[in-house]
N, C-alpha and C. Protein backbone atom coordinates (compact mmCIF):
# COMPACT_ATOMS: atom_id res chain seq x y z
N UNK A 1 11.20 -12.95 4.49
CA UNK A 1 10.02 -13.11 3.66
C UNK A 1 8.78 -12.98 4.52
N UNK A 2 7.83 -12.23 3.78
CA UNK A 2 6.54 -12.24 4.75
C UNK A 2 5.22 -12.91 3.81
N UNK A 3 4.46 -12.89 4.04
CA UNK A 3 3.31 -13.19 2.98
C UNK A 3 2.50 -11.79 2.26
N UNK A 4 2.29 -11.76 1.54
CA UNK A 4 1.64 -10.96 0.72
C UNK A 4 0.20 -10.65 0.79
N UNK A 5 -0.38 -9.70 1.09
CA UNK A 5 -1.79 -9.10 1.37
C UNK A 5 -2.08 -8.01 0.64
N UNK A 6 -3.35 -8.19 0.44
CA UNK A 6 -3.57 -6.49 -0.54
C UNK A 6 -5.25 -6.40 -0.49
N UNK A 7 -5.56 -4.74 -0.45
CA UNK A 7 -6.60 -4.35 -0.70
C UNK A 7 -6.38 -3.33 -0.89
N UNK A 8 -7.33 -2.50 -1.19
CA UNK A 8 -7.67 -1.18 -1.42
C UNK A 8 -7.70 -0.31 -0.12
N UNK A 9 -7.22 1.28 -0.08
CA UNK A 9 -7.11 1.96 1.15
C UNK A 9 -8.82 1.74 1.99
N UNK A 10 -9.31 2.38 0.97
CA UNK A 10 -10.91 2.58 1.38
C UNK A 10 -11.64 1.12 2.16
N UNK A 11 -11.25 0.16 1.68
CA UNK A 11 -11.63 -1.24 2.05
C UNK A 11 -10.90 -1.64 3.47
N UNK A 12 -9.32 -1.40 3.51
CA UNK A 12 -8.81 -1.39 4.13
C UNK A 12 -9.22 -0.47 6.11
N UNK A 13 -8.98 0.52 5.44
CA UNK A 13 -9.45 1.62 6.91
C UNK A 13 -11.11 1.31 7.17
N UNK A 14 -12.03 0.97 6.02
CA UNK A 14 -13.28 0.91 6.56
C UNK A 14 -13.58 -0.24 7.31
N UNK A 15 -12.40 -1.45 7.27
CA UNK A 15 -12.62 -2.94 8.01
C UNK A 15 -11.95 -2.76 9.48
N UNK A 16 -11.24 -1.64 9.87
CA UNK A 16 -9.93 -1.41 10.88
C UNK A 16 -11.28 -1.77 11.92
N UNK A 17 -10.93 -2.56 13.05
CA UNK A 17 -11.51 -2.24 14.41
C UNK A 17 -12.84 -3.55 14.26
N UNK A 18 -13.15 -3.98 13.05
CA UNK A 18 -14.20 -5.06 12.75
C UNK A 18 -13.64 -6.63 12.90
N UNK A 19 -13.91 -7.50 13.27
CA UNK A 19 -13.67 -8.91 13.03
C UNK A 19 -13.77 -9.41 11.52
N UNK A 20 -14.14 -8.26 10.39
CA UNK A 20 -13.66 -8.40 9.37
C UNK A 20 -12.63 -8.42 8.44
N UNK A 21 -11.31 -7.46 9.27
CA UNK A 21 -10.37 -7.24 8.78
C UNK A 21 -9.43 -8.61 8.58
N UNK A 22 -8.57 -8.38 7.50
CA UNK A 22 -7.87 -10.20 7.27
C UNK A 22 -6.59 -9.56 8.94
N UNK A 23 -6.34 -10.78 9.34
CA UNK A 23 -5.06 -10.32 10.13
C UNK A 23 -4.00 -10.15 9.17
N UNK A 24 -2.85 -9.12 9.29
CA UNK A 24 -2.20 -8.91 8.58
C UNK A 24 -1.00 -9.16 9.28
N UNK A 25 -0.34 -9.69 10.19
CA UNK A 25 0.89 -9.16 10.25
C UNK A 25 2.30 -9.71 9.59
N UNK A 26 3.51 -8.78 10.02
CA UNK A 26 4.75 -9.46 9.41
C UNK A 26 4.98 -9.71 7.81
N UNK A 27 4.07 -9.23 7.05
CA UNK A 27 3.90 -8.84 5.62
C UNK A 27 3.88 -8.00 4.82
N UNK A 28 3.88 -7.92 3.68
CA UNK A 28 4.00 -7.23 2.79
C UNK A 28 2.76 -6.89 1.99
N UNK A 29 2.03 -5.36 2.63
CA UNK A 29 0.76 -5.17 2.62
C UNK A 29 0.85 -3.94 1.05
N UNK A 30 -0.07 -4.36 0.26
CA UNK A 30 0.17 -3.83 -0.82
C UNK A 30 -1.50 -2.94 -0.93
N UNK A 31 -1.66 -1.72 -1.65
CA UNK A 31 -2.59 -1.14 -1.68
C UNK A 31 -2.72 -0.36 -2.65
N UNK A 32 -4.10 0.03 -3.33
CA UNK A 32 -4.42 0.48 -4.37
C UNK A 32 -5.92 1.04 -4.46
N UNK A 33 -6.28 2.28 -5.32
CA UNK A 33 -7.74 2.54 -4.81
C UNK A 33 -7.92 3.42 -6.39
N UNK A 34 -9.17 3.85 -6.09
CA UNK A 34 -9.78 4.39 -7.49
C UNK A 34 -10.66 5.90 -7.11
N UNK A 35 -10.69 6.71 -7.36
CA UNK A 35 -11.21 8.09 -7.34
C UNK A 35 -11.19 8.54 -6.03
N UNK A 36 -10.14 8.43 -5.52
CA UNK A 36 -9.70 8.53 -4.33
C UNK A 36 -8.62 9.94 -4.29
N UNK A 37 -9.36 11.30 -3.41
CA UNK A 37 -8.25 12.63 -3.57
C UNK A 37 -7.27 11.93 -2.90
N UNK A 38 -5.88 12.28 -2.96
CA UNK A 38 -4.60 12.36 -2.25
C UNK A 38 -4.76 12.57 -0.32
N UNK A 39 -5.38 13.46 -0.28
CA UNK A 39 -5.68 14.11 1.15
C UNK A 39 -6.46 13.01 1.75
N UNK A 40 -7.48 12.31 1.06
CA UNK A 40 -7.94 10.95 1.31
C UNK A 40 -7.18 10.07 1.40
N UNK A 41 -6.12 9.54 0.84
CA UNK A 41 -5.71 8.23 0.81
C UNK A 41 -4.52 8.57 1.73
N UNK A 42 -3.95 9.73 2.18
CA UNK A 42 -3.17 10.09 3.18
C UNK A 42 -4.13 9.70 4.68
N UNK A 43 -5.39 10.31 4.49
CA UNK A 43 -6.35 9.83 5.63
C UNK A 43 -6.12 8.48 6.08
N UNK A 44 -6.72 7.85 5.19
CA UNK A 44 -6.88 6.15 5.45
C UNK A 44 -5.50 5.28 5.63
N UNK A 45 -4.55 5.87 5.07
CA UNK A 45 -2.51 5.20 5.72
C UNK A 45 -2.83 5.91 6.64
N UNK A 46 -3.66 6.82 7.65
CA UNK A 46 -2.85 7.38 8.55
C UNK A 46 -3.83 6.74 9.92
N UNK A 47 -4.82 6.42 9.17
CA UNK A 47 -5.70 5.19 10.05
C UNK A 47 -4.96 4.15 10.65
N UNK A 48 -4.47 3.74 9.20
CA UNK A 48 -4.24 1.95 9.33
C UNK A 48 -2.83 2.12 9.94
N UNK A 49 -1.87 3.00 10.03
CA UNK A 49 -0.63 3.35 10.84
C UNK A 49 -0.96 3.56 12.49
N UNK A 50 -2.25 4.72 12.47
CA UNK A 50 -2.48 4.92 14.02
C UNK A 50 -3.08 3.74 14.83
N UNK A 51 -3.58 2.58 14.20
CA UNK A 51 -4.04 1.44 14.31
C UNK A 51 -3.16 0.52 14.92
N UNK A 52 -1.93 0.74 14.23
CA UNK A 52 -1.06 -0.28 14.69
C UNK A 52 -0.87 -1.30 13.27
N UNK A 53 -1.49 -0.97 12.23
CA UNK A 53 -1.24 -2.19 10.92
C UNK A 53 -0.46 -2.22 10.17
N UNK A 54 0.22 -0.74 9.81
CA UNK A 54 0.98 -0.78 9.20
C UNK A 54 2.57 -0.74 9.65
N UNK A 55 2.87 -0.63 11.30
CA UNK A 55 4.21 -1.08 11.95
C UNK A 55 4.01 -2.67 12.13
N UNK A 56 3.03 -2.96 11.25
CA UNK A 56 3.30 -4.73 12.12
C UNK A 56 3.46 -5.10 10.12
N UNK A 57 3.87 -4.56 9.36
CA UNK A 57 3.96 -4.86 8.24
C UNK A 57 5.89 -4.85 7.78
N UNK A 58 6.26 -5.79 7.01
CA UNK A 58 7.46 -6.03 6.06
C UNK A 58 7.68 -4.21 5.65
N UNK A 59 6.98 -4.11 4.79
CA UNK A 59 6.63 -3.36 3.61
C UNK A 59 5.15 -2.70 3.17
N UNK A 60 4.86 -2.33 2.71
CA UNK A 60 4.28 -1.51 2.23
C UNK A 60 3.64 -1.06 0.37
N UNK A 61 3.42 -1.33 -0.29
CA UNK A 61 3.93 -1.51 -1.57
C UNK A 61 2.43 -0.61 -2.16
N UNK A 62 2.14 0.73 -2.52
CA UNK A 62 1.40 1.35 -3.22
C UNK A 62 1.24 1.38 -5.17
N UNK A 63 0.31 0.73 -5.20
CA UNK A 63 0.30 0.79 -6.64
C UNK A 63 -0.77 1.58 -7.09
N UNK A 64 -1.65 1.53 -8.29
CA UNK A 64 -2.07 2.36 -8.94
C UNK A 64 -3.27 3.31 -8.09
N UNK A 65 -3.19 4.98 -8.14
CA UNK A 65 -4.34 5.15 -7.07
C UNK A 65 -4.80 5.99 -8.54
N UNK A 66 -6.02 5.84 -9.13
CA UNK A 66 -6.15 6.42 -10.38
C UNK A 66 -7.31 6.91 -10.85
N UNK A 67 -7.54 8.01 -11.58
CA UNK A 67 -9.36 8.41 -11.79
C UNK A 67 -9.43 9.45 -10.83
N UNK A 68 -8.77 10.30 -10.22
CA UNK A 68 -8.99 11.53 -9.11
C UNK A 68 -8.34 12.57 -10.51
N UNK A 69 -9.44 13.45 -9.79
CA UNK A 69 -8.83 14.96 -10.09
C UNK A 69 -8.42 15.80 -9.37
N UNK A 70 -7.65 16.50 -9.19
CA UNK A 70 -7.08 17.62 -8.36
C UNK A 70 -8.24 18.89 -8.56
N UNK A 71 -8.65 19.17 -7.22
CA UNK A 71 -9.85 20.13 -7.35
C UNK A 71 -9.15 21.53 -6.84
N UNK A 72 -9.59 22.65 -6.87
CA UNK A 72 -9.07 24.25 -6.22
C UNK A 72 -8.69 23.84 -4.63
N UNK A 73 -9.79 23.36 -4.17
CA UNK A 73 -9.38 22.74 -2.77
C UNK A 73 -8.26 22.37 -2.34
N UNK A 74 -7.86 20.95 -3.16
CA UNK A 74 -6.50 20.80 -2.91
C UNK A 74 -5.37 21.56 -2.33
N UNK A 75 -5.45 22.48 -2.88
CA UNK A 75 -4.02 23.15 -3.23
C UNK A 75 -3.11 22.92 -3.42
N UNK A 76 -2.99 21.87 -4.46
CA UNK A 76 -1.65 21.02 -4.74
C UNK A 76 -1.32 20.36 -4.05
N UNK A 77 -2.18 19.90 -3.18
CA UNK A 77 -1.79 18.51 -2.31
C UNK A 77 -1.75 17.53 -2.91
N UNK A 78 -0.85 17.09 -4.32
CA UNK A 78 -1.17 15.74 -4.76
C UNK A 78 -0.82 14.50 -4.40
N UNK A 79 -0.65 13.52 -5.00
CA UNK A 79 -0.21 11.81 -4.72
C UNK A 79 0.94 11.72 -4.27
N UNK A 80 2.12 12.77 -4.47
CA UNK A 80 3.58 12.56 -4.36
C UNK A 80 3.30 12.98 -2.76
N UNK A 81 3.10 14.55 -2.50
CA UNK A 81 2.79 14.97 -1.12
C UNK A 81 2.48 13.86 -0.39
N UNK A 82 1.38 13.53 -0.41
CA UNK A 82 0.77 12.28 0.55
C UNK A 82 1.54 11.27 1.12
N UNK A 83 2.11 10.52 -0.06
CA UNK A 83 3.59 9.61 0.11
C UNK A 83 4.38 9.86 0.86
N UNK A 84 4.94 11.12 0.26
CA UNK A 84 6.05 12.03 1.08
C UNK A 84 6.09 11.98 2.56
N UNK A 85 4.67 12.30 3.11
CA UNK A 85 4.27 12.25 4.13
C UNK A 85 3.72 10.86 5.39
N UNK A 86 3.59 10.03 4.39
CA UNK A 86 3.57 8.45 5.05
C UNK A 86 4.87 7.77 4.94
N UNK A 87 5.90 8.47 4.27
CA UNK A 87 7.05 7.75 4.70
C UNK A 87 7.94 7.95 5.60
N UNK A 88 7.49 9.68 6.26
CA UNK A 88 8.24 10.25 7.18
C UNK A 88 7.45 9.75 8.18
N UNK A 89 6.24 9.26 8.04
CA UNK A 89 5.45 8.58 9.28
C UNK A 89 5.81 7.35 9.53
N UNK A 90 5.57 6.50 8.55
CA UNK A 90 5.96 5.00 8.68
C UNK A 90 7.48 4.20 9.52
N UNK A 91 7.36 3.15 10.28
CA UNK A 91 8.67 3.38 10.31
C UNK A 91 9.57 1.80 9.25
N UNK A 92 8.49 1.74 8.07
CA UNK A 92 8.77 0.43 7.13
C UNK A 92 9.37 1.15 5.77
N UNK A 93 9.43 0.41 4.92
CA UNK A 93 9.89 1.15 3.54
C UNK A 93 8.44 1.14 2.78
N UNK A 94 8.29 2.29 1.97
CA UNK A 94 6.62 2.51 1.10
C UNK A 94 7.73 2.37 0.01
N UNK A 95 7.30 1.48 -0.73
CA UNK A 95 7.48 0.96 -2.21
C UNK A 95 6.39 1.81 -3.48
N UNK A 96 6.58 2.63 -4.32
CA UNK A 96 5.90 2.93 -5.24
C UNK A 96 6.34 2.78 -6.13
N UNK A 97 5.16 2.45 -7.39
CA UNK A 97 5.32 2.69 -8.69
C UNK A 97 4.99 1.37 -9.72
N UNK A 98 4.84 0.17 -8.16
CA UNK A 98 3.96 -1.34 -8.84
C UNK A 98 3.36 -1.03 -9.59
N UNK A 99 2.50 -1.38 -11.18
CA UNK A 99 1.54 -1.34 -11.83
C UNK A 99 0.90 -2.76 -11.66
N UNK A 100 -0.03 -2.21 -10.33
CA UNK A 100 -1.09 -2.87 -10.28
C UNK A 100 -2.18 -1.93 -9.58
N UNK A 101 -3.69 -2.83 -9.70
CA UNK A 101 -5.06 -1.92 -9.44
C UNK A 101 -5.17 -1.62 -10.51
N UNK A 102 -5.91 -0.59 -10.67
CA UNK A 102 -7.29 0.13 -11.91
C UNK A 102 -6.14 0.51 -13.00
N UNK A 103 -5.05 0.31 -13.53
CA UNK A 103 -4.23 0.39 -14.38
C UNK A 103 -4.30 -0.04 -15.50
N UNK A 104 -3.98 0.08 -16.41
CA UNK A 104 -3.98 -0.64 -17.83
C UNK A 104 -2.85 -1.78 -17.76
N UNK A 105 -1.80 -1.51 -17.49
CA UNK A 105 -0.69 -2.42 -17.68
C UNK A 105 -0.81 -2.92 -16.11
N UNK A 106 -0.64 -4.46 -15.73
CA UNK A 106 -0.42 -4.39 -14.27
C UNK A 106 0.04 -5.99 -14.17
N UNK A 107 0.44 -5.46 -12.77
CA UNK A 107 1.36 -7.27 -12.70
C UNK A 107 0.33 -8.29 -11.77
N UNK A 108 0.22 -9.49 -11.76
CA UNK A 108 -0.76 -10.22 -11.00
C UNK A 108 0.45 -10.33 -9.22
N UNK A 109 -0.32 -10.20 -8.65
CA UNK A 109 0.54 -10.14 -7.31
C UNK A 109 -0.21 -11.72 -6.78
N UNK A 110 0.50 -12.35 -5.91
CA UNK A 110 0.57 -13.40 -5.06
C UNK A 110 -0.20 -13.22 -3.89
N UNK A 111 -1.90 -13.30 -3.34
CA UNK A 111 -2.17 -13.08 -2.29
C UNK A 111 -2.08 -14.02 -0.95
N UNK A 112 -0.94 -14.26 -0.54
CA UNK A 112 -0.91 -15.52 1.21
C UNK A 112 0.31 -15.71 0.98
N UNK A 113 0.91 -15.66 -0.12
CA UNK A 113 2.14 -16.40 -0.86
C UNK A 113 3.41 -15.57 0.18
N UNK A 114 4.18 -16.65 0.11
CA UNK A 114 5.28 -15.94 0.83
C UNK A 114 6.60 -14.77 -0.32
N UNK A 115 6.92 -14.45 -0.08
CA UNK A 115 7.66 -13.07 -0.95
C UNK A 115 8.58 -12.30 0.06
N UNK A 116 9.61 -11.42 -0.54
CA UNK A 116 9.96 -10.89 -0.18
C UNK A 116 10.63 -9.26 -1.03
N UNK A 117 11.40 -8.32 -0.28
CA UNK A 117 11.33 -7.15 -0.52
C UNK A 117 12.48 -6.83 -0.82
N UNK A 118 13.34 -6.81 -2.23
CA UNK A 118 15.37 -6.13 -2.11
C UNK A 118 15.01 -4.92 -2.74
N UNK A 119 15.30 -4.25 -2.25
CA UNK A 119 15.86 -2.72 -2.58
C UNK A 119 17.58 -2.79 -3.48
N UNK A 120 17.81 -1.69 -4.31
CA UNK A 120 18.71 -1.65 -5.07
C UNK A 120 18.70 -0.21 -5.84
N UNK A 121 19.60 0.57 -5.58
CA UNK A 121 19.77 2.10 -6.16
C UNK A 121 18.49 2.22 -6.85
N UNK A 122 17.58 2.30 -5.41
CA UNK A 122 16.74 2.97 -6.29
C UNK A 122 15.00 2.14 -6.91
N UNK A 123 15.56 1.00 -6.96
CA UNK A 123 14.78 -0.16 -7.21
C UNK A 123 14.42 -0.91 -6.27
N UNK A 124 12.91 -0.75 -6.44
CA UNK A 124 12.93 -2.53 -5.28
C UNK A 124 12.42 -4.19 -6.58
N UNK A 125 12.45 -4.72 -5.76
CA UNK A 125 12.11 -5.89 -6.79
C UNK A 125 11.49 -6.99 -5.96
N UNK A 126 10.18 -7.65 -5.83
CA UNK A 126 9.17 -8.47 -5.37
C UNK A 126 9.98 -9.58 -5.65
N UNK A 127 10.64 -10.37 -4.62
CA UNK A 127 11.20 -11.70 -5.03
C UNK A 127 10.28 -13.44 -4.34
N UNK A 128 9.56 -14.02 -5.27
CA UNK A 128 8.90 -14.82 -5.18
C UNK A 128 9.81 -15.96 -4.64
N UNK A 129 8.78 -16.57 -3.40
CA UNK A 129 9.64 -18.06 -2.59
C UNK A 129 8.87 -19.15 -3.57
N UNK A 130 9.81 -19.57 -4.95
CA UNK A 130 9.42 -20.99 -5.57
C UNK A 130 9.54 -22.16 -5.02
N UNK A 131 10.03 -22.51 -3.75
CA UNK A 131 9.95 -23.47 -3.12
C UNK A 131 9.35 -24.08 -2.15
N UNK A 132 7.86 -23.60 -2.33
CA UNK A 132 6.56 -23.56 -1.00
C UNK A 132 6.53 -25.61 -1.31
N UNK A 133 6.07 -26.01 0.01
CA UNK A 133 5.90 -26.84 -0.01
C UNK A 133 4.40 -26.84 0.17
């Protein structure tokens, strides 16, 4: 079990290197952002990885990144690509598909709380420690 942390990529990479950043380690760092291209939010995981923040993490857990358009630029670099590409980087598990952030439907996440991460064909599942003293 690690404790649970979350912000946004953009919030995240812009605090890296400041006495602002929360310390994160040994947790389960969850992230989410809003009009944010793909090629961007590949940027900022590739910050907070070259940093050192995201090997000192449980997990990983990406939820809603939402409100971008795919421009000519791109070239089909979308949200899946990006992923694709921070998991062959990472050396933790990236969890997608939480509905949480700028979403309509979304789950309230636990921020300090201790938690943990089971995987299952396919599934992972956020398992809450009810026995905090």
């Amino acid at each position: 079990m690690g404790a649970v942390a979350g912000y946004m990529t953009g919030i995240g990479a812009a605090l890296t290197g400041t006495p602002w950043r929360p310390a994160i380690e040994g947790g389960i760092l969850y992230l989410e952002d809003v009009h944010e291209h793909p090629y961007r939010i590949e940027r900022m995981l590739n910050q907070l990885a070259q940093a050192g923040i995201l090997g000192k993490q449980k997990a990983l857990l990406l939820g809603g990144f939402t409100d971008y358009r795919l421009a000519e630029h791109d070239r089909g670099y979308d949200l899946k690509a990006a992923v694709a590409y921070i998991r062959k980087t990472v050396k933790i598990p990236v969890i997608t598909g939480l509905p949480f952030g700028h979403t309509a439907m979304k789950v309230t996440l636990p921020v300090g709380a201790k938690v943990g991460v089971a995987t299952e064909k396919g599934l992972a599942h956020l398992v809450l420690d009810e026995h905090q003293n």
